[in-house]
C-alpha atoms as a PDB file:
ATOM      1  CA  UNK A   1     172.019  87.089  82.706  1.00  0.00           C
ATOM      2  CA  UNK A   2     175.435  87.450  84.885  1.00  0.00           C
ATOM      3  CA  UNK A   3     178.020  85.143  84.724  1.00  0.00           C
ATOM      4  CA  UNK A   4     179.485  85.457  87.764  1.00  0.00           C
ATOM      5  CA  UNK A   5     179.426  83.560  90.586  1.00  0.00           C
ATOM      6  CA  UNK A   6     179.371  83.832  94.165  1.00  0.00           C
ATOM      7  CA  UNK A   7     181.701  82.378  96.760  1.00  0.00           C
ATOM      8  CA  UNK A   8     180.785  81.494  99.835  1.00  0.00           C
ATOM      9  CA  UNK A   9     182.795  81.380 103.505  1.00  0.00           C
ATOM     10  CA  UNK A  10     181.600  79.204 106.096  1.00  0.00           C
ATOM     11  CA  UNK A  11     181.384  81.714 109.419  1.00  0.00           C
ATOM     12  CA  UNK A  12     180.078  78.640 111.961  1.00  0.00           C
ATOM     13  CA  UNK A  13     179.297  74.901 111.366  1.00  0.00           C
ATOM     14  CA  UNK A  14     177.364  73.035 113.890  1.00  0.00           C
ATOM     15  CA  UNK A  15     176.251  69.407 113.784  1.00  0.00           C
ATOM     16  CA  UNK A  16     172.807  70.468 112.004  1.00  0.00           C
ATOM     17  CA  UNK A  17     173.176  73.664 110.646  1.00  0.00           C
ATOM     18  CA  UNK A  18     175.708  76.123 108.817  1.00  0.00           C
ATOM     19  CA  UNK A  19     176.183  79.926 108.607  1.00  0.00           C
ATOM     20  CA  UNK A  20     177.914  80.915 105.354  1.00  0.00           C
ATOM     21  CA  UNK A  21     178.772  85.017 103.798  1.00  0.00           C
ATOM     22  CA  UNK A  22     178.696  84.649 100.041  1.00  0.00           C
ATOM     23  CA  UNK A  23     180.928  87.478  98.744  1.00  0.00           C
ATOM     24  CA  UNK A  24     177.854  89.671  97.622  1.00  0.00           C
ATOM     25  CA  UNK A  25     176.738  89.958 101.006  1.00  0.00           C
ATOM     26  CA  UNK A  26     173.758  87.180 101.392  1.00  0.00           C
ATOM     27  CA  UNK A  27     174.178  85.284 104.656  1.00  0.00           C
ATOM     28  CA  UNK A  28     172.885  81.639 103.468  1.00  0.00           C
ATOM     29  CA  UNK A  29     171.920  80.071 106.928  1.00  0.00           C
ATOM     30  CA  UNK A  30     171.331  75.842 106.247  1.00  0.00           C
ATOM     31  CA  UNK A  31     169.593  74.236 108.667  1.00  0.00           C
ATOM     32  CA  UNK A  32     169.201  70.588 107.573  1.00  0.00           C
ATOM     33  CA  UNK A  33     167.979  70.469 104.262  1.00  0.00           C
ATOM     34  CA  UNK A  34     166.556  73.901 103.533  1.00  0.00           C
ATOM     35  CA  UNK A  35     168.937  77.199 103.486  1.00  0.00           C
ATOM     36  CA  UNK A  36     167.379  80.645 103.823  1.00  0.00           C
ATOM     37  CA  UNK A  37     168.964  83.805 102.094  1.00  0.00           C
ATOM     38  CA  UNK A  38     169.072  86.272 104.409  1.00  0.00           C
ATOM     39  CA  UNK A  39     170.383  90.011 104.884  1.00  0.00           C
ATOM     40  CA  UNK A  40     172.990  90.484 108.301  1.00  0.00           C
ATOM     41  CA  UNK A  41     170.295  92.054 109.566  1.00  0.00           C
ATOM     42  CA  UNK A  42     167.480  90.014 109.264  1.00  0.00           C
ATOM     43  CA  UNK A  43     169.400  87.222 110.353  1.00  0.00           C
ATOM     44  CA  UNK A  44     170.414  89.073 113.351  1.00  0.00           C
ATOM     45  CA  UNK A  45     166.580  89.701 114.323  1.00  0.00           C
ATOM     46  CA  UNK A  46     166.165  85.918 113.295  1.00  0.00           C
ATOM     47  CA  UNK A  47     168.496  85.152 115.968  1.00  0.00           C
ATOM     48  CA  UNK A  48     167.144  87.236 118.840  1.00  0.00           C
ATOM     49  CA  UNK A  49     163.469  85.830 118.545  1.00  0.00           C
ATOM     50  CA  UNK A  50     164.924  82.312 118.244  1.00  0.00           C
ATOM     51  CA  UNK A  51     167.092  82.740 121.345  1.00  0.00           C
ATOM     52  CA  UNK A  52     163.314  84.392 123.048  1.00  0.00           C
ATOM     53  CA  UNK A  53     161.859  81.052 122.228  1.00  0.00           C
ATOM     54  CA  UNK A  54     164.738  79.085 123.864  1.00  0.00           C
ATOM     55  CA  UNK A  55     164.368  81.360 127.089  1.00  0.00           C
ATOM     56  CA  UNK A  56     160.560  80.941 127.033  1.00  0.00           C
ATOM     57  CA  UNK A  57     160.911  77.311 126.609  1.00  0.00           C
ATOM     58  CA  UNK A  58     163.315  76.784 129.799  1.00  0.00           C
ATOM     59  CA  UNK A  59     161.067  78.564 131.602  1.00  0.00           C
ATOM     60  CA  UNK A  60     157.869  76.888 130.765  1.00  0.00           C
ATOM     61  CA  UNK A  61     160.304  73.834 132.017  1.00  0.00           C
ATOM     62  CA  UNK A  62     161.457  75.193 134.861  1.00  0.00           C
ATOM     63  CA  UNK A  63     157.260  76.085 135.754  1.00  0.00           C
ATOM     64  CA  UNK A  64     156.373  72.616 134.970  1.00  0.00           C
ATOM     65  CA  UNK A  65     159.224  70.803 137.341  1.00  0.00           C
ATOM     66  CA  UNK A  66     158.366  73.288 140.413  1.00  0.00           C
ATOM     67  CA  UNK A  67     154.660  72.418 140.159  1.00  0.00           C
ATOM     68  CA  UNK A  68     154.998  68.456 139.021  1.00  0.00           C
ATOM     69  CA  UNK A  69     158.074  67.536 141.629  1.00  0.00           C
ATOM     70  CA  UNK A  70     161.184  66.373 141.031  1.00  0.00           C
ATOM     71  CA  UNK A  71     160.567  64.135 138.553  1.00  0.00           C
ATOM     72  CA  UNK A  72     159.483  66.145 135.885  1.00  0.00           C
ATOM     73  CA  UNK A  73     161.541  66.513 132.509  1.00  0.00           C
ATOM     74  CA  UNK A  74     162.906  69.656 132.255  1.00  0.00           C
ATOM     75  CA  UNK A  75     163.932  71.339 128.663  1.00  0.00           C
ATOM     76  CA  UNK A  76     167.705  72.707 128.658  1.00  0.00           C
ATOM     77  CA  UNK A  77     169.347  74.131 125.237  1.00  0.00           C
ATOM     78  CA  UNK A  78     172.281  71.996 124.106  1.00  0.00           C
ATOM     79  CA  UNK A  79     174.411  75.099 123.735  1.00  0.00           C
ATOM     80  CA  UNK A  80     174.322  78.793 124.436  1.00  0.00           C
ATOM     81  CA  UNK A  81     175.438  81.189 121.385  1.00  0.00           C
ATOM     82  CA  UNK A  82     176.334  84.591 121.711  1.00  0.00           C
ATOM     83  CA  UNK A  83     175.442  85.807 118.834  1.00  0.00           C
ATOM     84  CA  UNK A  84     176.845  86.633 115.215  1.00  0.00           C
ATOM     85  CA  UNK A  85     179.591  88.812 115.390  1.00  0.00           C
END
């Protein structure tokens, strides 16, 4: 068993998640109370088919208000990322 231990820098902090690079090169990505140990890479693909979902979703929105009027809710992301850098 190792005894060394791994430090962690925060990269981004937003109100309900975190992005952090431990110094052995895990990304630990917490999203409210669960945090996923991931690769740069897989995190990157992680991010592309989350940020597919988000476009899907504002178009399903943007279908629903042209066909149900004016009224209708519409579904808008809170913030647009570009990406891990």
């Amino acid at each position: 068993m190792s005894d060394k231990t791994c430090t962690r820098a925060t990269l981004a902090q937003g109100s309900c998640c975190k992005v952090e690079l431990c110094d052995c090169g895990v990304l630990h990505l917490t999203v409210g109370p669960v945090t996923f140990r991931t690769t740069p890479d897989m995190t990157e693909s992680f991010l592309s088919t989350l940020s597919e979902a988000v476009h899907q979703l504002a178009l399903r929105s943007a279908d629903a208000a042209a066909t149900s009027g004016p009224t209708a809710t519409t579904w808008t992301p809170a913030r647009k990322h570009g990406g891990l850098s």
